[in-house]
PDB file of N, CA and C in Angstrom:
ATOM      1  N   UNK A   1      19.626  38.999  -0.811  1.00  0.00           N
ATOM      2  CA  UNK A   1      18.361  38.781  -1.461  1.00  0.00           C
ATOM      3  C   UNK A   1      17.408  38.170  -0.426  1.00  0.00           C
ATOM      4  N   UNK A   2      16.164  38.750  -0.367  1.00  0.00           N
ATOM      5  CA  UNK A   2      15.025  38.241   0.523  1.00  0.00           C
ATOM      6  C   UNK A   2      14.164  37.521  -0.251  1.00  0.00           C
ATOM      7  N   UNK A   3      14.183  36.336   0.646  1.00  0.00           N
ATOM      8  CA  UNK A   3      13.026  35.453  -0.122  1.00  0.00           C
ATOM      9  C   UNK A   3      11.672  34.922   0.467  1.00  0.00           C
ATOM     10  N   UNK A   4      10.407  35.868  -0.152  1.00  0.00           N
ATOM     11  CA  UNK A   4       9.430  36.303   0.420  1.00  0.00           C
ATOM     12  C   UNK A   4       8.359  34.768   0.519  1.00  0.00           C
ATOM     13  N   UNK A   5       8.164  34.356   1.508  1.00  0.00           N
ATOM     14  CA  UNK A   5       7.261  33.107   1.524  1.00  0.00           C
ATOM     15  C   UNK A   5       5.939  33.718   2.152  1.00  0.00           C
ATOM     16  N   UNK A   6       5.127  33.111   1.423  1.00  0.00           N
ATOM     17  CA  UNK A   6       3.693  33.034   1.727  1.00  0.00           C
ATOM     18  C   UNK A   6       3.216  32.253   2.717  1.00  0.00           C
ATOM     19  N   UNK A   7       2.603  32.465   3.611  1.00  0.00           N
ATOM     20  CA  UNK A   7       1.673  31.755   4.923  1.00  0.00           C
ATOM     21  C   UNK A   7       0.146  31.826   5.221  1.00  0.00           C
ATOM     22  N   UNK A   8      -0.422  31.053   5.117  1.00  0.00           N
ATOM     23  CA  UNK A   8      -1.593  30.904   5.465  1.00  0.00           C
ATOM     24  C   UNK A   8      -2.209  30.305   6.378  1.00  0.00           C
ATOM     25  N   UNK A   9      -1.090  30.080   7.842  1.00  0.00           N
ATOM     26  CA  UNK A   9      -1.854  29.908   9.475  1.00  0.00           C
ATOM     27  C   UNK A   9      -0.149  30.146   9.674  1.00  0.00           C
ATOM     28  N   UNK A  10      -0.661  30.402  11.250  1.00  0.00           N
ATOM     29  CA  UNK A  10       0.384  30.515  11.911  1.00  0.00           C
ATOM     30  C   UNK A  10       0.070  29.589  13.172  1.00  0.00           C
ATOM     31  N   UNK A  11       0.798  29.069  14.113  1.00  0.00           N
ATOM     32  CA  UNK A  11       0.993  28.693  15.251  1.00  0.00           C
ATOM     33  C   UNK A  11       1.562  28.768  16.535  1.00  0.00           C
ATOM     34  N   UNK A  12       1.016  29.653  17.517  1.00  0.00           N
ATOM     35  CA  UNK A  12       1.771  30.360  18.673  1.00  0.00           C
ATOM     36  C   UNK A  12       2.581  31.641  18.052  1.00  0.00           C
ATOM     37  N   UNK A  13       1.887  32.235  16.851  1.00  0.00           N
ATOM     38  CA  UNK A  13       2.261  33.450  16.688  1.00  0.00           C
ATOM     39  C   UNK A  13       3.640  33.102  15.418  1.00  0.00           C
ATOM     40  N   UNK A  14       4.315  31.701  15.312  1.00  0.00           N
ATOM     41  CA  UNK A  14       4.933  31.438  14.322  1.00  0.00           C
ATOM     42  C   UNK A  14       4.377  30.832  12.956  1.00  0.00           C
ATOM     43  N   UNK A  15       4.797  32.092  11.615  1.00  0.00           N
ATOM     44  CA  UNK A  15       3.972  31.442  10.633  1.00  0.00           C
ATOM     45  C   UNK A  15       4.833  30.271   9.960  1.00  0.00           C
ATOM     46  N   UNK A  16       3.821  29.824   9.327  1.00  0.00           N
ATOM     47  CA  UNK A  16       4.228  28.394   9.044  1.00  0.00           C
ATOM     48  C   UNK A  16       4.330  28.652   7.293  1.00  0.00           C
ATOM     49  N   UNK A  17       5.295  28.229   6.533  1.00  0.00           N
ATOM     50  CA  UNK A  17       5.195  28.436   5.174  1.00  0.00           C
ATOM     51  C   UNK A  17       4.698  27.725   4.521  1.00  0.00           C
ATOM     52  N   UNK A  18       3.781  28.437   3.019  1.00  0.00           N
ATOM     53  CA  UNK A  18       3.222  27.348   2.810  1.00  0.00           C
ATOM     54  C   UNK A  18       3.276  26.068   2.411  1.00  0.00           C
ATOM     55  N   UNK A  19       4.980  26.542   1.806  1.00  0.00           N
ATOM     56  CA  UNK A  19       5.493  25.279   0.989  1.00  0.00           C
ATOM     57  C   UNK A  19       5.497  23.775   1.747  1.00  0.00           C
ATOM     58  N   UNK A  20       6.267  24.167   3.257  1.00  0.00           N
ATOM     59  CA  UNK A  20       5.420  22.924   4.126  1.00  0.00           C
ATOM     60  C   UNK A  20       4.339  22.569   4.414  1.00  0.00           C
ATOM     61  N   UNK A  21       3.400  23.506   4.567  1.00  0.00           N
ATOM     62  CA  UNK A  21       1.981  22.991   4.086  1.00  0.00           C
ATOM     63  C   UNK A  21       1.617  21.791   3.248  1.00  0.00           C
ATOM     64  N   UNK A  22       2.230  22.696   2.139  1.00  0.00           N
ATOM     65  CA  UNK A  22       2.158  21.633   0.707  1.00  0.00           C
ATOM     66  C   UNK A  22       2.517  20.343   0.979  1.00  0.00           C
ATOM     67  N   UNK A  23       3.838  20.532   1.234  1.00  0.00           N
ATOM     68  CA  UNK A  23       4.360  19.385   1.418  1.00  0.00           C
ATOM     69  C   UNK A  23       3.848  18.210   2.392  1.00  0.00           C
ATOM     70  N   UNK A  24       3.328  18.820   3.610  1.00  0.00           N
ATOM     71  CA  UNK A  24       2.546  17.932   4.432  1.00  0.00           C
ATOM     72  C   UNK A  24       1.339  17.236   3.265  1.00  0.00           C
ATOM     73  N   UNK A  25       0.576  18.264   3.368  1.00  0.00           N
ATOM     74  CA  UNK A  25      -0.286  18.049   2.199  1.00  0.00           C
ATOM     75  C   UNK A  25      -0.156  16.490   1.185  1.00  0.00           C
ATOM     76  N   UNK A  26       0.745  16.468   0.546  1.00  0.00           N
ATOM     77  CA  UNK A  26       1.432  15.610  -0.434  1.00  0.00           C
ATOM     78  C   UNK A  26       1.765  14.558   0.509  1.00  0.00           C
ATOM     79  N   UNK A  27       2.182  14.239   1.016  1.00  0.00           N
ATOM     80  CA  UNK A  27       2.662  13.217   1.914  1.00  0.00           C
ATOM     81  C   UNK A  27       1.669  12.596   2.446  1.00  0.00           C
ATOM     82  N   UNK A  28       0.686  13.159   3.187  1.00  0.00           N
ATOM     83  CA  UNK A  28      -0.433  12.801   3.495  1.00  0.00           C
ATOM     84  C   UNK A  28      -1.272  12.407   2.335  1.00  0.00           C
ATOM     85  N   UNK A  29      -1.269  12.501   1.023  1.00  0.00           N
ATOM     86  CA  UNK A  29      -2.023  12.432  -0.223  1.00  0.00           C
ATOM     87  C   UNK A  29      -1.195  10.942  -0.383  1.00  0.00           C
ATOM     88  N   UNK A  30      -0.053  10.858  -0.482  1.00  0.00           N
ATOM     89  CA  UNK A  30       0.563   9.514  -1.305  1.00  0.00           C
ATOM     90  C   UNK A  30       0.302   8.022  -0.023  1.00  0.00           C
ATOM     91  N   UNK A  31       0.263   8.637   1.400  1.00  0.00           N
ATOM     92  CA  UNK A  31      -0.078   8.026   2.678  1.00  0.00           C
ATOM     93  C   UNK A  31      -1.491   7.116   2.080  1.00  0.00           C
ATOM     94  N   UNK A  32      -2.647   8.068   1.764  1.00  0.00           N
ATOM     95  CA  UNK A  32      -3.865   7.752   1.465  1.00  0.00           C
ATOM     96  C   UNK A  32      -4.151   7.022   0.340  1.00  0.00           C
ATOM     97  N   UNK A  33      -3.411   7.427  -0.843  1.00  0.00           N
ATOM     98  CA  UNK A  33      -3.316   6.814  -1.836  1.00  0.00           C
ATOM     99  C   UNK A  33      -2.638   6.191  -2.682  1.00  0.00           C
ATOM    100  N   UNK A  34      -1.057   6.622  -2.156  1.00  0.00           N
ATOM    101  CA  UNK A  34      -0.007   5.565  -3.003  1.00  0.00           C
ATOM    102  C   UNK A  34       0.385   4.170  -2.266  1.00  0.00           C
ATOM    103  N   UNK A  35       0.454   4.288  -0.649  1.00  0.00           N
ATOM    104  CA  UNK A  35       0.568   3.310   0.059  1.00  0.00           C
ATOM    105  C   UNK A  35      -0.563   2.007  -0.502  1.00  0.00           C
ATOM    106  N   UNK A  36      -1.332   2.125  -0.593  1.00  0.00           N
ATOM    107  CA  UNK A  36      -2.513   1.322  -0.612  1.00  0.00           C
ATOM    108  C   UNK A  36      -2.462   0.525  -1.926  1.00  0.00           C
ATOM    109  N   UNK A  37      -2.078   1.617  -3.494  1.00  0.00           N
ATOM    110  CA  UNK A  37      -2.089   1.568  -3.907  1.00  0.00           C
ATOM    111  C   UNK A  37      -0.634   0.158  -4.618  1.00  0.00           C
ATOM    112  N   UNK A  38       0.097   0.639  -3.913  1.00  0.00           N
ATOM    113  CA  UNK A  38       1.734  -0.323  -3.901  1.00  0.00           C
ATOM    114  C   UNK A  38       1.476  -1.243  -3.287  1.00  0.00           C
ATOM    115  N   UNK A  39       0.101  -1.452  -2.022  1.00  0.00           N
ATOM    116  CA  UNK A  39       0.333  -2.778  -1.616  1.00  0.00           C
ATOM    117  C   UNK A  39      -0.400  -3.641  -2.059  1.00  0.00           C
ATOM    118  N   UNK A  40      -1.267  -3.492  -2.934  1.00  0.00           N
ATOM    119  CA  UNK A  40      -2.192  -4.096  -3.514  1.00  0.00           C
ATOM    120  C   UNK A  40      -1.702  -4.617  -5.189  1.00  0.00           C
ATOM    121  N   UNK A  41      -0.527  -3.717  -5.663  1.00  0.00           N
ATOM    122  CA  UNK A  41       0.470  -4.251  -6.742  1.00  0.00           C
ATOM    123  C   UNK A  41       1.490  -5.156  -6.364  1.00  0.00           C
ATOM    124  N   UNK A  42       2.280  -5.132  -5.112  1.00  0.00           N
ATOM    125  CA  UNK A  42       2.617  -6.016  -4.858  1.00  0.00           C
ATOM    126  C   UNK A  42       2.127  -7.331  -4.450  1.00  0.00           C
ATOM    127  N   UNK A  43       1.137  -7.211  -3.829  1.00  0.00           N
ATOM    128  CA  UNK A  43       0.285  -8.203  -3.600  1.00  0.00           C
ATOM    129  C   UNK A  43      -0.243  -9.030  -4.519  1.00  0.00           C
ATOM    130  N   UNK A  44      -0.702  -8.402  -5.960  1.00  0.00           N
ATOM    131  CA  UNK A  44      -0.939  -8.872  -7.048  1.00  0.00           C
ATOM    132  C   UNK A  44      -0.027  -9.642  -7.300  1.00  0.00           C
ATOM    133  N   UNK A  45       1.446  -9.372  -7.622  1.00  0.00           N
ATOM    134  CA  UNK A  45       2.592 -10.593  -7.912  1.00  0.00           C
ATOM    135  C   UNK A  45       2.762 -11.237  -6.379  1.00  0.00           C
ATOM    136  N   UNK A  46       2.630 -11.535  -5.640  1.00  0.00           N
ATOM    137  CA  UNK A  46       2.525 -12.604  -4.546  1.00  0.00           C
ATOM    138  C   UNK A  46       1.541 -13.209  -5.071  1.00  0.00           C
ATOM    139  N   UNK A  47       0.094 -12.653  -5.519  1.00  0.00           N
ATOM    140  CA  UNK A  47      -0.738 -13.731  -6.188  1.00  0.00           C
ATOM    141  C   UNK A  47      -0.036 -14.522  -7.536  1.00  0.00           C
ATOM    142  N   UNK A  48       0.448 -13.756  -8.243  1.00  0.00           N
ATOM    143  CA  UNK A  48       0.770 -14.321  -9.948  1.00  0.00           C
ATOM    144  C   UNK A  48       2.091 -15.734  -9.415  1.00  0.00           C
ATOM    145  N   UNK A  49       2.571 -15.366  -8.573  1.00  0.00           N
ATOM    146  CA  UNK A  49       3.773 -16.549  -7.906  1.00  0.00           C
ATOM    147  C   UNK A  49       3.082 -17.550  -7.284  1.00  0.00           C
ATOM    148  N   UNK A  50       1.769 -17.278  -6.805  1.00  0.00           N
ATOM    149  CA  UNK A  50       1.270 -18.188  -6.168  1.00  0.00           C
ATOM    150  C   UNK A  50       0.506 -19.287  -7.143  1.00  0.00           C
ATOM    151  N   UNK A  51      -0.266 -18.408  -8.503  1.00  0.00           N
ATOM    152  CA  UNK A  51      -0.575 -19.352  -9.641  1.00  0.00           C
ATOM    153  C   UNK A  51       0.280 -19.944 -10.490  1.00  0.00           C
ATOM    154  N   UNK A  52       1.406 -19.934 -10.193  1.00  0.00           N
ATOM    155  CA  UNK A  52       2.542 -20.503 -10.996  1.00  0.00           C
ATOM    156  C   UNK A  52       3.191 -21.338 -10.097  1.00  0.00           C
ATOM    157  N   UNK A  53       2.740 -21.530  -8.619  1.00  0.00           N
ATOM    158  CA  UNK A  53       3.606 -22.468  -7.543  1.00  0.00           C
ATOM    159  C   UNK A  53       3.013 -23.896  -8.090  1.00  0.00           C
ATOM    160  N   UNK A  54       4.211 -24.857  -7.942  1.00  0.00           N
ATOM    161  CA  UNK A  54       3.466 -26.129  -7.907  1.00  0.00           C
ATOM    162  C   UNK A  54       2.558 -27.155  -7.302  1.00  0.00           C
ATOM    163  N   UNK A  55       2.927 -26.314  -5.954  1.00  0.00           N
ATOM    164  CA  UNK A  55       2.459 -26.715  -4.746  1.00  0.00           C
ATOM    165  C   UNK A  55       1.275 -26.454  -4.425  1.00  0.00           C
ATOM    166  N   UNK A  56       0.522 -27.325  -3.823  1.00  0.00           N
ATOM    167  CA  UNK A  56      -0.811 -26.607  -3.244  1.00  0.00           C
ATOM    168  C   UNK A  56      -0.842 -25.616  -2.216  1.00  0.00           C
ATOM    169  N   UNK A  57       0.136 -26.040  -1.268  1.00  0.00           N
ATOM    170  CA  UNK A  57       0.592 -25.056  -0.063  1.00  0.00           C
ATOM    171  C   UNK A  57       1.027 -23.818  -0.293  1.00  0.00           C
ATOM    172  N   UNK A  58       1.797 -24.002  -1.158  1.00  0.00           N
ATOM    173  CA  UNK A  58       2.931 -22.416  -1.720  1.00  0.00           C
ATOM    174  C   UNK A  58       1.331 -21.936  -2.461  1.00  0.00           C
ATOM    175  N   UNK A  59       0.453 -21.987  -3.245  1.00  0.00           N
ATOM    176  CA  UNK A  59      -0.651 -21.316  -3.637  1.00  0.00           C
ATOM    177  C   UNK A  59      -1.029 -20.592  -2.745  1.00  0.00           C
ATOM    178  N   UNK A  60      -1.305 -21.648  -1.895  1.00  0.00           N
ATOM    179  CA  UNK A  60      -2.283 -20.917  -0.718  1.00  0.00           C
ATOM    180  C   UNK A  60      -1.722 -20.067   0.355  1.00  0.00           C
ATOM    181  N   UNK A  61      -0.413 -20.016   0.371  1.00  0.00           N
ATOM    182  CA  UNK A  61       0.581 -19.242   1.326  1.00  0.00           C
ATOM    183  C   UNK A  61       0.444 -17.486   0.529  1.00  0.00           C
ATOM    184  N   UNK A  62       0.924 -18.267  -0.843  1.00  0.00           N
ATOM    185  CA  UNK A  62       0.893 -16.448  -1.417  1.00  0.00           C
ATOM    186  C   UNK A  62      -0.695 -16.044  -1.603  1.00  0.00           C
ATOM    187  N   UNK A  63      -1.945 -16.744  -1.365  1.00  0.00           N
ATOM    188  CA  UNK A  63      -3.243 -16.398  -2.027  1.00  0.00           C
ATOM    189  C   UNK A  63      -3.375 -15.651  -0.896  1.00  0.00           C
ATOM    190  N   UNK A  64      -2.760 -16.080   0.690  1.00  0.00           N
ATOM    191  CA  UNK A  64      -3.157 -15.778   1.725  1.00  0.00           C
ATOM    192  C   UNK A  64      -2.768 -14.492   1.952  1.00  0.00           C
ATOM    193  N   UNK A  65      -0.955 -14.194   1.635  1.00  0.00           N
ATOM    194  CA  UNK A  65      -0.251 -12.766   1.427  1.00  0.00           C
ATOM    195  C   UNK A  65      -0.682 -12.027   0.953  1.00  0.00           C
ATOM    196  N   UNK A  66      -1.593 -12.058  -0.531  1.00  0.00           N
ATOM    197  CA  UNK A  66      -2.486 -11.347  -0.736  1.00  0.00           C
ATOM    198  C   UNK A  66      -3.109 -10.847  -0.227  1.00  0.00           C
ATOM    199  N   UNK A  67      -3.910 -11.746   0.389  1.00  0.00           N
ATOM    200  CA  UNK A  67      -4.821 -11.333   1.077  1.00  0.00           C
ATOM    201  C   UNK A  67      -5.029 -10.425   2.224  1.00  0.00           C
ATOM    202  N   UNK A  68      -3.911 -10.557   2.705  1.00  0.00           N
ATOM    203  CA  UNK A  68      -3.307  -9.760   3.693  1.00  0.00           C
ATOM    204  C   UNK A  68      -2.785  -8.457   3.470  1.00  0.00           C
ATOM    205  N   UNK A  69      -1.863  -8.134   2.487  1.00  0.00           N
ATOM    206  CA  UNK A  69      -2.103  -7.009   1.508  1.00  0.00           C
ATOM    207  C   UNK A  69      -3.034  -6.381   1.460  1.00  0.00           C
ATOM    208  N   UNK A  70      -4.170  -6.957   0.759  1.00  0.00           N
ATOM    209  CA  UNK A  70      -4.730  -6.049   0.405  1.00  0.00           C
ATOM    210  C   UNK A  70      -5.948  -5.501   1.611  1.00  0.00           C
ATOM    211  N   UNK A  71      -5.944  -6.350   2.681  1.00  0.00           N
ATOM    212  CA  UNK A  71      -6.578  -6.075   4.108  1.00  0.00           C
ATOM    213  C   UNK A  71      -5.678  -4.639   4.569  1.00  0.00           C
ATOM    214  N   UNK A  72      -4.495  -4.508   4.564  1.00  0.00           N
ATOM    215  CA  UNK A  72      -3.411  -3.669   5.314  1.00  0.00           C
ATOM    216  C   UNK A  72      -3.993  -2.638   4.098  1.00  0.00           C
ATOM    217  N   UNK A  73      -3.647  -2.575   2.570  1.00  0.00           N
ATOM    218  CA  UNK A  73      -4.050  -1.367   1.821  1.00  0.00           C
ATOM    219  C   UNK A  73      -4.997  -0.753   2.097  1.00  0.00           C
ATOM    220  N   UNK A  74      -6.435  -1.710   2.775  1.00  0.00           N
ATOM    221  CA  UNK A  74      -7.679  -0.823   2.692  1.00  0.00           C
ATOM    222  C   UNK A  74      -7.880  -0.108   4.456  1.00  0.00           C
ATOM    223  N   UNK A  75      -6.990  -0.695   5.152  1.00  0.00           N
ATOM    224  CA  UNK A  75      -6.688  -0.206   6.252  1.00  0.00           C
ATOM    225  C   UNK A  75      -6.293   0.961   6.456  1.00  0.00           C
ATOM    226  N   UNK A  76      -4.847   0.734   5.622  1.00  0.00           N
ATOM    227  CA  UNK A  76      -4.128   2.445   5.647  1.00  0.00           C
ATOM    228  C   UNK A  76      -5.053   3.353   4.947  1.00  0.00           C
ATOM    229  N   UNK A  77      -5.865   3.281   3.988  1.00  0.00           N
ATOM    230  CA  UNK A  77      -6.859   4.090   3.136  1.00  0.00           C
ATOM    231  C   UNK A  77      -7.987   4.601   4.153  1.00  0.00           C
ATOM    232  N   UNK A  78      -8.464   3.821   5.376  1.00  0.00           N
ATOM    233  CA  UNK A  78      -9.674   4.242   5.872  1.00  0.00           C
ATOM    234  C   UNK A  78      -9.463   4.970   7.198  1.00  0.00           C
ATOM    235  N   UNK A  79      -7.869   4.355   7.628  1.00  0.00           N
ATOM    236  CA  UNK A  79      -8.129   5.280   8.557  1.00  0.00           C
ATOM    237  C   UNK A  79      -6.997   6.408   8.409  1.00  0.00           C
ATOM    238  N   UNK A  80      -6.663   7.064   7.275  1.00  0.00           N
ATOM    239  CA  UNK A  80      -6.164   7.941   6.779  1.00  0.00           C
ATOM    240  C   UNK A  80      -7.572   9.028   6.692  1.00  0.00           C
ATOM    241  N   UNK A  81      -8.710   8.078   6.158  1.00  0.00           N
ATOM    242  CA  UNK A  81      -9.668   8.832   5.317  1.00  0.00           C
ATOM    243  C   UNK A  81     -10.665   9.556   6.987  1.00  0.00           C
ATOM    244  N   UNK A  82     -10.675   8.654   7.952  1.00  0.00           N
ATOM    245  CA  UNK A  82     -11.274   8.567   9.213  1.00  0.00           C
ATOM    246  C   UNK A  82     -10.576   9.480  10.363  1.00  0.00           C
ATOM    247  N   UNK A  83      -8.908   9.564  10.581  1.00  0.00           N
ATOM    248  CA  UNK A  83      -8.410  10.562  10.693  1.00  0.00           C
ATOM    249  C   UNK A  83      -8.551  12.141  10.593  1.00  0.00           C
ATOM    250  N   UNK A  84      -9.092  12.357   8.794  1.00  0.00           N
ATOM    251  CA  UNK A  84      -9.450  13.894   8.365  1.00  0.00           C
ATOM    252  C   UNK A  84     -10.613  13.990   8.332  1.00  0.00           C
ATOM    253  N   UNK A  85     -11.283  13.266   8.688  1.00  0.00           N
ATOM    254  CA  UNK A  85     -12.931  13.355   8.838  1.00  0.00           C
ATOM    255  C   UNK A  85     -13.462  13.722  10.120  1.00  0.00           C
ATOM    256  N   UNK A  86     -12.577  13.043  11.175  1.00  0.00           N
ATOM    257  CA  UNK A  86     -12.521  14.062  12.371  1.00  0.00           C
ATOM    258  C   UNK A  86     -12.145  14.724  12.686  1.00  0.00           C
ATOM    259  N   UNK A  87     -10.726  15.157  12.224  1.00  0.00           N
ATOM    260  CA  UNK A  87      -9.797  16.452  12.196  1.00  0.00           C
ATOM    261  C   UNK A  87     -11.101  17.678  11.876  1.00  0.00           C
ATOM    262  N   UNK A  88     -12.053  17.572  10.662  1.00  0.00           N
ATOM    263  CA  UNK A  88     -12.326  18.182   9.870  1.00  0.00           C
ATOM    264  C   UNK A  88     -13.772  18.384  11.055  1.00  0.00           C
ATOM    265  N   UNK A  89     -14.187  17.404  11.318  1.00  0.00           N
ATOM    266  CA  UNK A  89     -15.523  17.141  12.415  1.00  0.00           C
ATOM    267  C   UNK A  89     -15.096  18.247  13.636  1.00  0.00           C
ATOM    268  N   UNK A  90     -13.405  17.846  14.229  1.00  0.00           N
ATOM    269  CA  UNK A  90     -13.285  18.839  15.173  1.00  0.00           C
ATOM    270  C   UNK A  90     -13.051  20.148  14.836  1.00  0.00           C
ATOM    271  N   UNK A  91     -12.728  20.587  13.414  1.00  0.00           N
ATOM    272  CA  UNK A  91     -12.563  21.935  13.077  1.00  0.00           C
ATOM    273  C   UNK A  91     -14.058  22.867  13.131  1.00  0.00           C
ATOM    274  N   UNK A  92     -14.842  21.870  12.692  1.00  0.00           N
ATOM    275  CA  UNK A  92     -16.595  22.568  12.458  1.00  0.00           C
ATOM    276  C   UNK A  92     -17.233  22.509  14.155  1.00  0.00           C
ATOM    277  N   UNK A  93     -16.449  22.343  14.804  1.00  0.00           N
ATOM    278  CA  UNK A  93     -17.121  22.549  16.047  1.00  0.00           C
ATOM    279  C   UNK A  93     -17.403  23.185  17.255  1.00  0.00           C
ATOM    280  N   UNK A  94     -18.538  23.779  17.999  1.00  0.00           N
ATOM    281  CA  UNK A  94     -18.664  25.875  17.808  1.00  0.00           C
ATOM    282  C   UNK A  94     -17.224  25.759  18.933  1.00  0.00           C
ATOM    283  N   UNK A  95     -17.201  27.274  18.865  1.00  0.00           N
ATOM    284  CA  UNK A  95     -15.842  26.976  19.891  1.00  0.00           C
ATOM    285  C   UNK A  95     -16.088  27.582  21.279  1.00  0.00           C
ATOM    286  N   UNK A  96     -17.354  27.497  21.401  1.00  0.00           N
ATOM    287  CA  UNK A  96     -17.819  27.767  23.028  1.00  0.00           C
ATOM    288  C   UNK A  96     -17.710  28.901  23.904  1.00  0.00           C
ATOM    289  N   UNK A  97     -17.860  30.232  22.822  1.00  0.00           N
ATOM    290  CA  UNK A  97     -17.447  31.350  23.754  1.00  0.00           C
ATOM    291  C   UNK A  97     -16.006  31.655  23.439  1.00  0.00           C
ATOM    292  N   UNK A  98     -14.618  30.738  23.298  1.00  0.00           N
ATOM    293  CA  UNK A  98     -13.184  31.234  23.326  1.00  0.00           C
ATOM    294  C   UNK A  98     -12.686  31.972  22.037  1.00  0.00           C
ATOM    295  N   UNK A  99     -12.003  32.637  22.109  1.00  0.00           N
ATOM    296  CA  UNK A  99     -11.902  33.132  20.866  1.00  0.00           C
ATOM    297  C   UNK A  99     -11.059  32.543  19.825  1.00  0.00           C
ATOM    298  N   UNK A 100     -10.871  33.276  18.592  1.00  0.00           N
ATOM    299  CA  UNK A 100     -10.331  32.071  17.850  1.00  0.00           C
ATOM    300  C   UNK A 100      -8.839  31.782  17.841  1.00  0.00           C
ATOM    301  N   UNK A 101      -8.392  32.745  18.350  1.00  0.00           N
ATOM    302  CA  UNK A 101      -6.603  32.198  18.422  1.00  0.00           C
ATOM    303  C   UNK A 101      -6.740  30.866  19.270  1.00  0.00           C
ATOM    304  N   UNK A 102      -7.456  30.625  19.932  1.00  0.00           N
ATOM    305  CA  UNK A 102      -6.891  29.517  20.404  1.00  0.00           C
ATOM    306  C   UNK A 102      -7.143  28.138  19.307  1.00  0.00           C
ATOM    307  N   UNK A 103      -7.561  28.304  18.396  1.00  0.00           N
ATOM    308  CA  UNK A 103      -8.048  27.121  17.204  1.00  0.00           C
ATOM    309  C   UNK A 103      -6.901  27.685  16.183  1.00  0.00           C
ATOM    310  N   UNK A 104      -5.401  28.312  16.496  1.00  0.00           N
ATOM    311  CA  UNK A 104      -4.673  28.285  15.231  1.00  0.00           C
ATOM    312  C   UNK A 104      -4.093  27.360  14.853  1.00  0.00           C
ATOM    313  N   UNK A 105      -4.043  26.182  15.739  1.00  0.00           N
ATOM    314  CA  UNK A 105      -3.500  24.523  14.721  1.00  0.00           C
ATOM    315  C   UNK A 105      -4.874  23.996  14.320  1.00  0.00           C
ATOM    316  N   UNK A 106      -5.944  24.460  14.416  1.00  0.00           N
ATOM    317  CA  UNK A 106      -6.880  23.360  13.590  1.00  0.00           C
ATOM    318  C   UNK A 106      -6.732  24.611  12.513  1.00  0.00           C
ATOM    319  N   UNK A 107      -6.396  25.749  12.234  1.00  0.00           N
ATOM    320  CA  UNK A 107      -6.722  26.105  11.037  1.00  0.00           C
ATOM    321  C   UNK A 107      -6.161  25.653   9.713  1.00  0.00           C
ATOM    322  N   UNK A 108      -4.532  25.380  11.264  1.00  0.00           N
ATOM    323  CA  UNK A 108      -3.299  24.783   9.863  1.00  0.00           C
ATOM    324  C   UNK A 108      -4.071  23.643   9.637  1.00  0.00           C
ATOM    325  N   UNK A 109      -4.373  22.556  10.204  1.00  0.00           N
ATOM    326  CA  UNK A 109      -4.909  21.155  10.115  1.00  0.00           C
ATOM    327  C   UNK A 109      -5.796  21.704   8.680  1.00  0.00           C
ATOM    328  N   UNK A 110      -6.577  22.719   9.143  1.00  0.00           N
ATOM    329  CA  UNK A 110      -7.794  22.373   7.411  1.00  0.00           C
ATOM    330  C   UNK A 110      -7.165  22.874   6.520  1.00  0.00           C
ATOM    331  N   UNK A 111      -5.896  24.067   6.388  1.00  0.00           N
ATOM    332  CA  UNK A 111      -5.180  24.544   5.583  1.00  0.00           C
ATOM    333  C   UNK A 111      -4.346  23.004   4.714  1.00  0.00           C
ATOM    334  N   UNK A 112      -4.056  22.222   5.630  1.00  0.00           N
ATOM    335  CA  UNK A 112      -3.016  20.619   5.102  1.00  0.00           C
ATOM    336  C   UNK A 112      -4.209  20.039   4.341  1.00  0.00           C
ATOM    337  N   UNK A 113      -5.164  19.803   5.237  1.00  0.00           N
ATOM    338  CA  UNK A 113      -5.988  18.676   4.591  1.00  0.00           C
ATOM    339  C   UNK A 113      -7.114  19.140   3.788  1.00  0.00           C
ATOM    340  N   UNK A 114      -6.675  20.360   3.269  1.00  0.00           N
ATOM    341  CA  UNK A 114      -8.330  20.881   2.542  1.00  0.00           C
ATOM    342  C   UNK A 114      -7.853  19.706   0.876  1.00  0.00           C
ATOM    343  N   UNK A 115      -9.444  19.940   0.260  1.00  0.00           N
ATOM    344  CA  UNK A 115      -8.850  18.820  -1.218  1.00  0.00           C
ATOM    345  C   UNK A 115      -8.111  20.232  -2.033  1.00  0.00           C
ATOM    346  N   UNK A 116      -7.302  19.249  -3.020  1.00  0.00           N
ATOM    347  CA  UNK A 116      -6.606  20.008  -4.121  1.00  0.00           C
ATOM    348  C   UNK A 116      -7.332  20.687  -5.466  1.00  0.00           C
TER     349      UNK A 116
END
């Protein structure tokens, strides 16, 4: 039995399937948005431990973890977001005379990172 996969770029003449596509795709999606998203929930209970510490110190230790959290969440979010913005900047850019096989990994690149 042959099992027929679909491709939509290839690279050095090898096509790439799309299902890894996808999958890049997705990975890069939960990178941007679940990472950020988990560290800023965890971070939340480092805060809720910190309003329940008795201590003034232990408050301010977890207010600080927080804080830190949620610095690292908006980190991974921007330059995830800053990453495909130039990926996407270098895809739109003329290609100087060469022809286009030589741009078949930026096609995969906008094929991964186009939106859903």
């Amino acid at each position: 039995m042959m099992l027929l996969l679909s491709t939509r770029c290839a690279i050095g003449g090898v096509p790439i399937p799309d299902y890894i596509l996808n999958i890049i795709s997705y990975v890069i999606d939960f990178i941007k948005i679940g990472v950020p998203l988990l560290l800023i929930i965890f971070g939340m209970f480092d805060l809720a431990k910190g309003v329940v510490a008795k201590k003034e110190e232990d408050m301010k230790k977890y207010q600080s973890l927080f804080f830190k959290k949620l610095l690292a969440g908006a980190m991974v979010f921007f330059v995830v977001s800053i990453t495909i913005f130039l990926l996407k900047l270098l895809d739109s850019a003329e290609t100087n005379g060469r022809s286009t096989d030589d741009y078949e990994a930026l096609k995969c690149i906008q094929e991964i990172i186009k939106e859903h």
